[in-house]
PDB file of N, CA and C in Angstrom:
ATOM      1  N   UNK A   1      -4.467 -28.519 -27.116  1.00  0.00           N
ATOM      2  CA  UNK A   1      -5.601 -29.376 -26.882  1.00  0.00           C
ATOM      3  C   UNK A   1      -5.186 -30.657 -26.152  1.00  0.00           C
ATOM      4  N   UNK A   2      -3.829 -30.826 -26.378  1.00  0.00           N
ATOM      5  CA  UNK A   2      -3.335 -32.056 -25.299  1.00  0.00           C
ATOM      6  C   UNK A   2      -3.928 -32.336 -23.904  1.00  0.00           C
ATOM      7  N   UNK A   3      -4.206 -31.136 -23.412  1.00  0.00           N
ATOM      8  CA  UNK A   3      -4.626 -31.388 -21.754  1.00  0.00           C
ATOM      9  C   UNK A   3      -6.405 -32.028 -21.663  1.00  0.00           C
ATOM     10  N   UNK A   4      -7.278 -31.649 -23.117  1.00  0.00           N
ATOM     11  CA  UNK A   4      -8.347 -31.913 -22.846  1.00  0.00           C
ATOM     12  C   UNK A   4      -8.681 -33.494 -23.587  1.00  0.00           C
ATOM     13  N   UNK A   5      -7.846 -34.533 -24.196  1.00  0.00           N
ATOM     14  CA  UNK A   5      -7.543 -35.551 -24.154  1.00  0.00           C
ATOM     15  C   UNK A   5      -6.863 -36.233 -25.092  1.00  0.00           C
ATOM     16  N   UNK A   6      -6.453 -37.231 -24.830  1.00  0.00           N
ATOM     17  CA  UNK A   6      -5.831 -37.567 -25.819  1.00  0.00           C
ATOM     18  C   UNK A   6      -5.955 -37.850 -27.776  1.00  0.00           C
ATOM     19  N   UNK A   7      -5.646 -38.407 -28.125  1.00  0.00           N
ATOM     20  CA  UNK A   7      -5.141 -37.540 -29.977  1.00  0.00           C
ATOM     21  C   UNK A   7      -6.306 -38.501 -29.766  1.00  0.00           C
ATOM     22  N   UNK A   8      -6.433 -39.505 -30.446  1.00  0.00           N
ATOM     23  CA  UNK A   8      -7.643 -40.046 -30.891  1.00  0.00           C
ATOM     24  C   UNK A   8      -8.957 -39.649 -30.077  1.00  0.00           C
ATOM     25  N   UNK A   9      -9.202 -39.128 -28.894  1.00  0.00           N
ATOM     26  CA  UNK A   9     -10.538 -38.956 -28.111  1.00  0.00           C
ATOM     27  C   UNK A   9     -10.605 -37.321 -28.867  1.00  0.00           C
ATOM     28  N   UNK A  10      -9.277 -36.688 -28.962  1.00  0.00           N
ATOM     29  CA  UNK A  10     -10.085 -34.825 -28.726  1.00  0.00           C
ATOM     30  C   UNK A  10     -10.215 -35.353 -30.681  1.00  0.00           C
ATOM     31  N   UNK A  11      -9.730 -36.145 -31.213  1.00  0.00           N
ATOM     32  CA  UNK A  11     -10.222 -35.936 -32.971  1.00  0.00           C
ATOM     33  C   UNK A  11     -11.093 -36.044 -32.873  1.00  0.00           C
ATOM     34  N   UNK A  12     -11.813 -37.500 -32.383  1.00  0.00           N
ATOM     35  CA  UNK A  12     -13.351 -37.684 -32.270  1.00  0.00           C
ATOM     36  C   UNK A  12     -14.533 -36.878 -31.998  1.00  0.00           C
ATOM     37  N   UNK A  13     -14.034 -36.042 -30.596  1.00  0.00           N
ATOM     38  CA  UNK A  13     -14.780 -35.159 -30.278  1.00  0.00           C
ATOM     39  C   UNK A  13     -14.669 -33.414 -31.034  1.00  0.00           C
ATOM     40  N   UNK A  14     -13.773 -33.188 -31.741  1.00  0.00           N
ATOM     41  CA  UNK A  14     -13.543 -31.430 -32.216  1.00  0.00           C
ATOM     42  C   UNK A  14     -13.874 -32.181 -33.860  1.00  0.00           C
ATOM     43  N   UNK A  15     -13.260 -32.770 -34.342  1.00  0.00           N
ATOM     44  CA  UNK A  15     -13.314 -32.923 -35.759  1.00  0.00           C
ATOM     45  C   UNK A  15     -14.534 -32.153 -36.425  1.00  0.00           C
ATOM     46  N   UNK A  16     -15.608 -32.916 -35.767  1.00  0.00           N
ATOM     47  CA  UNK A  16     -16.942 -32.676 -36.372  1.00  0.00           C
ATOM     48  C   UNK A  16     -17.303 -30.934 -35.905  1.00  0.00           C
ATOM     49  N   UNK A  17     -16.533 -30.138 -35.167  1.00  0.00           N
ATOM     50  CA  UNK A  17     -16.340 -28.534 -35.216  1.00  0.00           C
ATOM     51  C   UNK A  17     -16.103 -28.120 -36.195  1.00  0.00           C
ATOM     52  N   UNK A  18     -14.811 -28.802 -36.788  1.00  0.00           N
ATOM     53  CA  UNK A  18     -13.930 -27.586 -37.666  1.00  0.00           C
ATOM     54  C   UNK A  18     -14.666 -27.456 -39.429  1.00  0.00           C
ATOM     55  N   UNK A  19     -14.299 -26.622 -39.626  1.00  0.00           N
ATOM     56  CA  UNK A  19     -14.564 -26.667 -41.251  1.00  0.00           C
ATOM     57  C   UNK A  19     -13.871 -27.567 -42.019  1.00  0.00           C
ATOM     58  N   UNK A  20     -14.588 -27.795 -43.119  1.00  0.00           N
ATOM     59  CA  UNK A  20     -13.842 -28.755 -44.662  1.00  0.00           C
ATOM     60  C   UNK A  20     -12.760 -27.832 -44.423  1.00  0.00           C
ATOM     61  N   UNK A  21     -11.271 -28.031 -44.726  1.00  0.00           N
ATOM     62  CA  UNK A  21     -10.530 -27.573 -45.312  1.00  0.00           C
ATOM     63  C   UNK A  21      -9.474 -26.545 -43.938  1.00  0.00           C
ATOM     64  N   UNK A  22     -10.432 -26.506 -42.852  1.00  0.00           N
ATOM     65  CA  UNK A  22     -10.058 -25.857 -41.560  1.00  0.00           C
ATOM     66  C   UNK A  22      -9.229 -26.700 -41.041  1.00  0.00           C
ATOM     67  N   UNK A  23      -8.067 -25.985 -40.033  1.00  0.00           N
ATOM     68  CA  UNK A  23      -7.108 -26.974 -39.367  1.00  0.00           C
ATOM     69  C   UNK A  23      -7.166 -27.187 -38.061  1.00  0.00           C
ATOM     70  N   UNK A  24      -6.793 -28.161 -37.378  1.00  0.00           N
ATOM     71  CA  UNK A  24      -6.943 -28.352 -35.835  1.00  0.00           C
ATOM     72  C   UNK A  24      -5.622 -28.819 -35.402  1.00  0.00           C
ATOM     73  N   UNK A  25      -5.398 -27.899 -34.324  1.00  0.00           N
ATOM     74  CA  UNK A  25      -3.436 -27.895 -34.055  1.00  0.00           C
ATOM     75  C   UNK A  25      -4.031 -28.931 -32.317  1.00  0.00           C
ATOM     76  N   UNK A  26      -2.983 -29.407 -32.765  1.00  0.00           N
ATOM     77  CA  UNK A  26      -2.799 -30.444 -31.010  1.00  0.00           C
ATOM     78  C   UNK A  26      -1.287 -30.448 -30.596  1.00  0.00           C
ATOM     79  N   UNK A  27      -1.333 -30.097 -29.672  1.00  0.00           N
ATOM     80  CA  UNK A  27       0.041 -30.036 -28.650  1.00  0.00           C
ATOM     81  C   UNK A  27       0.580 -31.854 -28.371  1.00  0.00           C
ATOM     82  N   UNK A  28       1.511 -32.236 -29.012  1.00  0.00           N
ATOM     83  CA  UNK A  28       2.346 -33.570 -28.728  1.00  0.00           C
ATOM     84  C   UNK A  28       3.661 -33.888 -28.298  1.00  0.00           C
ATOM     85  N   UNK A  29       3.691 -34.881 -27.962  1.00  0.00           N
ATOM     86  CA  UNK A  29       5.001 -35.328 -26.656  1.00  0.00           C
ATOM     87  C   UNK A  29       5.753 -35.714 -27.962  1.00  0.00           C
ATOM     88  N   UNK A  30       6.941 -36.231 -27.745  1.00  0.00           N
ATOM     89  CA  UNK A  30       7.680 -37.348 -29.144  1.00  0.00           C
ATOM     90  C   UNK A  30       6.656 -38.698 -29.287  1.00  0.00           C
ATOM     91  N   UNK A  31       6.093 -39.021 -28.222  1.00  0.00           N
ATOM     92  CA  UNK A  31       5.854 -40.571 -28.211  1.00  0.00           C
ATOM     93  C   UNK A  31       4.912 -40.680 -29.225  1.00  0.00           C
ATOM     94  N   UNK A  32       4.060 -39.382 -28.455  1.00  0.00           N
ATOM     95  CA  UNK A  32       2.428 -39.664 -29.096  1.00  0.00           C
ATOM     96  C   UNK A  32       2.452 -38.924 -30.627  1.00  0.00           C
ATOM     97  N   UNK A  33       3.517 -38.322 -30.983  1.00  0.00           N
ATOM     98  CA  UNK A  33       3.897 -37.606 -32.735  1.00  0.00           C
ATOM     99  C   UNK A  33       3.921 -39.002 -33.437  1.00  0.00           C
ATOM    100  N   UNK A  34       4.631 -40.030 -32.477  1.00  0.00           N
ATOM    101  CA  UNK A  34       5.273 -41.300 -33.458  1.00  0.00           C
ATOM    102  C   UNK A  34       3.753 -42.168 -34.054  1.00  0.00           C
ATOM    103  N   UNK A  35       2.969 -42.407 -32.916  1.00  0.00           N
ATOM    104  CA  UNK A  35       1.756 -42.439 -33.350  1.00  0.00           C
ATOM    105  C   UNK A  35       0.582 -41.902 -34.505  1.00  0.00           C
ATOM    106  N   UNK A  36       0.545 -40.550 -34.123  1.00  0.00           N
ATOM    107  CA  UNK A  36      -0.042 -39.548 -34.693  1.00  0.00           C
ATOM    108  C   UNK A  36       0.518 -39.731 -36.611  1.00  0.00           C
ATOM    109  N   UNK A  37       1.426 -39.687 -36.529  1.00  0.00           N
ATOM    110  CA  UNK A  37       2.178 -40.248 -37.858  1.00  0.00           C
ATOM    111  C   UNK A  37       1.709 -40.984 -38.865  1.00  0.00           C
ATOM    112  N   UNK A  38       1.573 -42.096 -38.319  1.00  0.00           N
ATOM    113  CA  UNK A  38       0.741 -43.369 -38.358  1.00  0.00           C
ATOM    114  C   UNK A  38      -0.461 -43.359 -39.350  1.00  0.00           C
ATOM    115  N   UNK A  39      -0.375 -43.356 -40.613  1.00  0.00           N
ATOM    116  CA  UNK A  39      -1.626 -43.514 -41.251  1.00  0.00           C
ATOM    117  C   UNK A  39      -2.369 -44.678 -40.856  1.00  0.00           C
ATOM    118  N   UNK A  40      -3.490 -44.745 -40.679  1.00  0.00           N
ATOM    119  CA  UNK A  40      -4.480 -45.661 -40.060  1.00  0.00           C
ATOM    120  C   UNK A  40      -5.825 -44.864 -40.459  1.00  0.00           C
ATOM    121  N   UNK A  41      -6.781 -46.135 -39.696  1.00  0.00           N
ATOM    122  CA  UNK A  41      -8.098 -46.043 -40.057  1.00  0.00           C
ATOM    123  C   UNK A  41      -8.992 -44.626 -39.492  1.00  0.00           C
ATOM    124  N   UNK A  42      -8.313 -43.896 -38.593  1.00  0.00           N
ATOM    125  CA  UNK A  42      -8.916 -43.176 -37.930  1.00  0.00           C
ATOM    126  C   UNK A  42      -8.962 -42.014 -38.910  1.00  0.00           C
ATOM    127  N   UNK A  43      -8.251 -41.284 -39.326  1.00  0.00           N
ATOM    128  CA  UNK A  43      -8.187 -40.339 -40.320  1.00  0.00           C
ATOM    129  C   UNK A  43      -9.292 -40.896 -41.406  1.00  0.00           C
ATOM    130  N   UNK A  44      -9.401 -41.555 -42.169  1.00  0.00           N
ATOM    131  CA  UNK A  44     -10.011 -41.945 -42.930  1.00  0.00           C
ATOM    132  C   UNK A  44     -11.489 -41.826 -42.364  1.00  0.00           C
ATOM    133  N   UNK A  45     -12.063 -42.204 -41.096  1.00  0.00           N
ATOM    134  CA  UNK A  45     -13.425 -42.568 -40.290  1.00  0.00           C
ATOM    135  C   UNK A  45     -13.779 -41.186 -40.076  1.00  0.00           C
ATOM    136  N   UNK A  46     -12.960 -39.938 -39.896  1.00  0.00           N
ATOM    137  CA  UNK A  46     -13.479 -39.081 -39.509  1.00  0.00           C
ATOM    138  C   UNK A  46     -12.830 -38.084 -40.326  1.00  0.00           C
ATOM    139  N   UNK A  47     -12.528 -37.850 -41.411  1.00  0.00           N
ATOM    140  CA  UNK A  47     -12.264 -36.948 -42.355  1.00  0.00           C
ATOM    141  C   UNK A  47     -11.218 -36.279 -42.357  1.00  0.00           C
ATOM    142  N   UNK A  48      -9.937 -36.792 -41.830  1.00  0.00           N
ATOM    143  CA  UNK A  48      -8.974 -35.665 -41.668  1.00  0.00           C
ATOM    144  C   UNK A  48      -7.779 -36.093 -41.889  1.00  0.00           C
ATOM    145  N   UNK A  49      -6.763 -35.287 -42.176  1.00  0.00           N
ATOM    146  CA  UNK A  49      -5.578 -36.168 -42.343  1.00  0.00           C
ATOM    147  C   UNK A  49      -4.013 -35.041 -41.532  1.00  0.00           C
ATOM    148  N   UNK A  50      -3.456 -35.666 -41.658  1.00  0.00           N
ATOM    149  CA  UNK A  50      -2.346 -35.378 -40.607  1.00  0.00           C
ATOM    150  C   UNK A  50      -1.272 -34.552 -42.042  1.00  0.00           C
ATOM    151  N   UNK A  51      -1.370 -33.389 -41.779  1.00  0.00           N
ATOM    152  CA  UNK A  51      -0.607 -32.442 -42.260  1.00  0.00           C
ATOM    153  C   UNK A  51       0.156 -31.807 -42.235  1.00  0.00           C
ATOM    154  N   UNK A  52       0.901 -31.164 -40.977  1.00  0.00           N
ATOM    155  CA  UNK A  52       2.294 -31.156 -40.665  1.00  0.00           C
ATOM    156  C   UNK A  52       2.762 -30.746 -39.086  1.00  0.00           C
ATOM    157  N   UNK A  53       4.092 -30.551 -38.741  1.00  0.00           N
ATOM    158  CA  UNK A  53       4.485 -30.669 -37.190  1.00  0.00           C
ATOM    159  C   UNK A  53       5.274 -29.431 -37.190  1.00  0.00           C
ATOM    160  N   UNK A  54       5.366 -28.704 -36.636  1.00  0.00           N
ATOM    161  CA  UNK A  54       6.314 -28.015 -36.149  1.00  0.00           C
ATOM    162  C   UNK A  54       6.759 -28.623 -34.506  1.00  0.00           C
ATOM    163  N   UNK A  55       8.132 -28.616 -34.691  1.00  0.00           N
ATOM    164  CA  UNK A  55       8.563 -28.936 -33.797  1.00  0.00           C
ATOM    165  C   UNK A  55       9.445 -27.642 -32.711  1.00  0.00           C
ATOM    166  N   UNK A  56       9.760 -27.777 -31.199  1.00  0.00           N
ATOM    167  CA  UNK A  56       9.968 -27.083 -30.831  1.00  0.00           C
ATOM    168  C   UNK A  56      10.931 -27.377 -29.316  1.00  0.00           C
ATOM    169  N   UNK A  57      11.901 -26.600 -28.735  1.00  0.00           N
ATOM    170  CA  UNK A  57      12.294 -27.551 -27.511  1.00  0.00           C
ATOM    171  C   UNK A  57      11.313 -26.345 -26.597  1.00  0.00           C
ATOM    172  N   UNK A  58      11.407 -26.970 -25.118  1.00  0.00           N
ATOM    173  CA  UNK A  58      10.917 -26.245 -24.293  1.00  0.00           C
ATOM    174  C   UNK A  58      12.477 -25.627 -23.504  1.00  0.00           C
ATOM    175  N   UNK A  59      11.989 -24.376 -22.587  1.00  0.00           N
ATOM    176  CA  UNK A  59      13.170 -23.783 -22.447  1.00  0.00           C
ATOM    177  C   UNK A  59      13.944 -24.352 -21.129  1.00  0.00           C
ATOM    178  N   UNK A  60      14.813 -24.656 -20.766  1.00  0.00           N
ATOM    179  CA  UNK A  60      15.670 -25.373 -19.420  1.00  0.00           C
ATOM    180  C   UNK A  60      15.625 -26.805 -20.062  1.00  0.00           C
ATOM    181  N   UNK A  61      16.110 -27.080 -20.565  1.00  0.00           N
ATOM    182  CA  UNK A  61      16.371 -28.235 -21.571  1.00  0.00           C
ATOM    183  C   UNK A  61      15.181 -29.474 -20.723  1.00  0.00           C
ATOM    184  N   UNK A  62      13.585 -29.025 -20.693  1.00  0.00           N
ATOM    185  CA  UNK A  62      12.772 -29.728 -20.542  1.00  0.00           C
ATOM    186  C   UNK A  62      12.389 -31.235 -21.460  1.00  0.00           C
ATOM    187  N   UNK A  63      12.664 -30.493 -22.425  1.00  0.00           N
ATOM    188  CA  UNK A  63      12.393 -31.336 -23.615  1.00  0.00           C
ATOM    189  C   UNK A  63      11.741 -30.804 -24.635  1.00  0.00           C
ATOM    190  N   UNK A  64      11.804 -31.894 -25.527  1.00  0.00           N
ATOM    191  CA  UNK A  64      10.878 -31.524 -27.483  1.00  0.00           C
ATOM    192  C   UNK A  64       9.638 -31.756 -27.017  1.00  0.00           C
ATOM    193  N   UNK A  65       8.604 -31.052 -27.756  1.00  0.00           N
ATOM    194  CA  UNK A  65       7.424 -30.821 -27.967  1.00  0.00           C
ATOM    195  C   UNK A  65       6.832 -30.971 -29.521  1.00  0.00           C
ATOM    196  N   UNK A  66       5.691 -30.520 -30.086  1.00  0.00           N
ATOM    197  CA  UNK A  66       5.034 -30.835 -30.808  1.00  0.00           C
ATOM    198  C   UNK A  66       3.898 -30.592 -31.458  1.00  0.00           C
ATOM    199  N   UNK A  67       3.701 -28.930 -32.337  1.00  0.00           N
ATOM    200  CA  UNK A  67       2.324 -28.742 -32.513  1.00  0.00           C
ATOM    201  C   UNK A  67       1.749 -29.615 -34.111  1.00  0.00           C
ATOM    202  N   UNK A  68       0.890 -30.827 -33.834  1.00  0.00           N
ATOM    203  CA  UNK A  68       0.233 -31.059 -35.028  1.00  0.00           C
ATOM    204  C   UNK A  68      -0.921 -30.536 -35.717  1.00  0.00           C
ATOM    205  N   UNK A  69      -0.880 -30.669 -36.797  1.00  0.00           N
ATOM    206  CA  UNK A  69      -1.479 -29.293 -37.745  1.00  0.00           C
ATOM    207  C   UNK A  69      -2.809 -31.078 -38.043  1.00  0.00           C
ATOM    208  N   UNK A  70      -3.565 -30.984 -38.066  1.00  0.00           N
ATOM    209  CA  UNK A  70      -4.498 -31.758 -38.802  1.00  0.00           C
ATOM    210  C   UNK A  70      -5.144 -31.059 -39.369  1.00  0.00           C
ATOM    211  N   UNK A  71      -5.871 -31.613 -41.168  1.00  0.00           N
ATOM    212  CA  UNK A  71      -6.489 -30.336 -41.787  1.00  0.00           C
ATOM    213  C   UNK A  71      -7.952 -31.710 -41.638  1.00  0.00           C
ATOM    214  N   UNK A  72      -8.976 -30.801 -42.155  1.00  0.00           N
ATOM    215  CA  UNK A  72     -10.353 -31.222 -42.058  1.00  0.00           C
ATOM    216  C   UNK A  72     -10.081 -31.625 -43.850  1.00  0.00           C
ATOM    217  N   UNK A  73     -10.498 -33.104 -44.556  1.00  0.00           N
ATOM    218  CA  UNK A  73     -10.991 -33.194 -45.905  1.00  0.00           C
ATOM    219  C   UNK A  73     -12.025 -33.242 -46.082  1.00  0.00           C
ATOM    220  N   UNK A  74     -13.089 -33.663 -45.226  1.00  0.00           N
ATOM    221  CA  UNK A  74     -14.367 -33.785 -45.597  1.00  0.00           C
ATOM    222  C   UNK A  74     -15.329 -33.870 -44.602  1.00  0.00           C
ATOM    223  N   UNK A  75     -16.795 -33.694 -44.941  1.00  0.00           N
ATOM    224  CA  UNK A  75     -17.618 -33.425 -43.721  1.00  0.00           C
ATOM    225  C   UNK A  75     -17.269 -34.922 -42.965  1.00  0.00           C
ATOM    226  N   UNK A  76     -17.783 -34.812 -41.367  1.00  0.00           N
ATOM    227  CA  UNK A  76     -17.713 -35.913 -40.432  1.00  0.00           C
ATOM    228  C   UNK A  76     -18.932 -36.455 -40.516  1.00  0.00           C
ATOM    229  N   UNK A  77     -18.834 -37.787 -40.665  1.00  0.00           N
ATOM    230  CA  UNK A  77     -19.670 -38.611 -41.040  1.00  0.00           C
ATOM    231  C   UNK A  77     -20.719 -38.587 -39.596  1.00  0.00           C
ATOM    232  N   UNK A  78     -22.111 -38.586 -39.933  1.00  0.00           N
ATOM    233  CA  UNK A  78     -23.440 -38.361 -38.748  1.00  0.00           C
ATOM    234  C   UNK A  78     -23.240 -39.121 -37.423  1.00  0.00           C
ATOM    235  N   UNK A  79     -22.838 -40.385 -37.598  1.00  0.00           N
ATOM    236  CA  UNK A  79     -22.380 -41.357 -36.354  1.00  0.00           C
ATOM    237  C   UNK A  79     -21.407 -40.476 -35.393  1.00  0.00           C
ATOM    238  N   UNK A  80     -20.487 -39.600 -35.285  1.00  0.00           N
ATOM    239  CA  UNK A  80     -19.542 -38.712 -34.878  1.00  0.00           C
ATOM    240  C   UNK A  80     -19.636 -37.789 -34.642  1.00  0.00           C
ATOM    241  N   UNK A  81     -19.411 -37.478 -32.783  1.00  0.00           N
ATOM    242  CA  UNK A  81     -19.178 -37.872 -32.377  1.00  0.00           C
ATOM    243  C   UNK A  81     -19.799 -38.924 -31.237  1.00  0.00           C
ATOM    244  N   UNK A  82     -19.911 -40.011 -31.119  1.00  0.00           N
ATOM    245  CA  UNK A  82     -19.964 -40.685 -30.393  1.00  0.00           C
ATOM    246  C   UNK A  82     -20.561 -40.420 -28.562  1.00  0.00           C
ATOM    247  N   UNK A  83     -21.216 -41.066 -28.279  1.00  0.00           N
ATOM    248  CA  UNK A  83     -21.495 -41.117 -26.528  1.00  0.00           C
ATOM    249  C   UNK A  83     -19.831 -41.048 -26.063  1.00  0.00           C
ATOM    250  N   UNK A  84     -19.834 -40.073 -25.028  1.00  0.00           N
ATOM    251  CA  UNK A  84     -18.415 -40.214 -24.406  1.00  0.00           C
ATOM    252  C   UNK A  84     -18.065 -41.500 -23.845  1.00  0.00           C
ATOM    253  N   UNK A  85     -19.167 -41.967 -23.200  1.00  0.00           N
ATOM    254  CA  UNK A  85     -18.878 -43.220 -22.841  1.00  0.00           C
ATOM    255  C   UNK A  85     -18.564 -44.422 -23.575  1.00  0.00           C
ATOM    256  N   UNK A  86     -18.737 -44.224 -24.908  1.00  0.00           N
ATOM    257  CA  UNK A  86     -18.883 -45.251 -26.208  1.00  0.00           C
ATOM    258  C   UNK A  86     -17.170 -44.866 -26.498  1.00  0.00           C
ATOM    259  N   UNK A  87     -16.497 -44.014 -26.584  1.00  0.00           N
ATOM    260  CA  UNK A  87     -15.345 -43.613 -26.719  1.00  0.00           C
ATOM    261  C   UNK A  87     -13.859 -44.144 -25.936  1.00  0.00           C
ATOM    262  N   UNK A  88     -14.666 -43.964 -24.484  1.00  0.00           N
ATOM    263  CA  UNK A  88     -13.666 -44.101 -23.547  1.00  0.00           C
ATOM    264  C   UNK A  88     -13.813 -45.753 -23.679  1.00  0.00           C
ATOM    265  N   UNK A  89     -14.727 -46.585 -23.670  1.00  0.00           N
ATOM    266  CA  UNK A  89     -14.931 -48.286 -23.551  1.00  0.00           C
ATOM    267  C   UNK A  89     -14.507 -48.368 -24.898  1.00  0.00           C
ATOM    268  N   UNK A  90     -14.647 -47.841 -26.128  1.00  0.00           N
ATOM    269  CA  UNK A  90     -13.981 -48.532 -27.391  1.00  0.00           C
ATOM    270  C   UNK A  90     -13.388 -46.956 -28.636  1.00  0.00           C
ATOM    271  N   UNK A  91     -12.181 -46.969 -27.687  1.00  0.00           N
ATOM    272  CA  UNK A  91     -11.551 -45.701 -28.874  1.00  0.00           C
ATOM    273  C   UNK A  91     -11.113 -45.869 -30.450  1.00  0.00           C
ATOM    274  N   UNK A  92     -11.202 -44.977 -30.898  1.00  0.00           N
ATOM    275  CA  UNK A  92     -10.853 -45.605 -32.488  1.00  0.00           C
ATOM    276  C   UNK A  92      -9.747 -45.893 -32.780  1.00  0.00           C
ATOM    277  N   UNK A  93      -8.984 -46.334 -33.515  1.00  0.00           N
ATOM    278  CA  UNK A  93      -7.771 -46.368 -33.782  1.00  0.00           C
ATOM    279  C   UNK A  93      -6.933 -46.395 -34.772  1.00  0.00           C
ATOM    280  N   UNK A  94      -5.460 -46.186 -35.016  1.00  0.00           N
ATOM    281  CA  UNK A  94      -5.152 -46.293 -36.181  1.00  0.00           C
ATOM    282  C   UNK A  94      -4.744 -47.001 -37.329  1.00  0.00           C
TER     283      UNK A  94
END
């Protein structure tokens, strides 16, 4: 899901898809894992919490990669998701 935007825009926008208890995997760099990590307000705003990484190299010594596992705890609150445009001018954060 990395290519269709970044961690805080594609939560905002898929969260409110998945089921209670359903998981949502996102493809991450090192930088943006260090982030993702990060307990903050965003998990909390939209029901989900950061559950685990498998990590992985790519092959020709490209580099480490990153699938994060986010699980769904609870329904997404009605405000969510957001005007895209309301997103991109004020993203949530952690």
């Amino acid at each position: 899901m990395r290519a269709f935007a970044e961690f805080k825009t594609a939560m905002e926008l898929t969260s409110g898809l998945c089921a209670v208890k359903g998981k949502i995997y996102y493809f991450a760099s090192s930088d943006q894992l260090k982030e993702i990590r990060r307990e903050g307000k965003i998990y909390g705003e939209l029901k989900i919490k950061f559950e685990d990484v498998y990590d992985y190299t790519l092959p020709l010594n490209i580099g480490k990669r990153h699938i994060v596992i986010i699980r769904k705890t609870g329904d997404t609150p009605d405000n969510f998701p957001r005007a895209y445009q309301r997103i991109k001018a004020k993203p949530l954060t952690f």
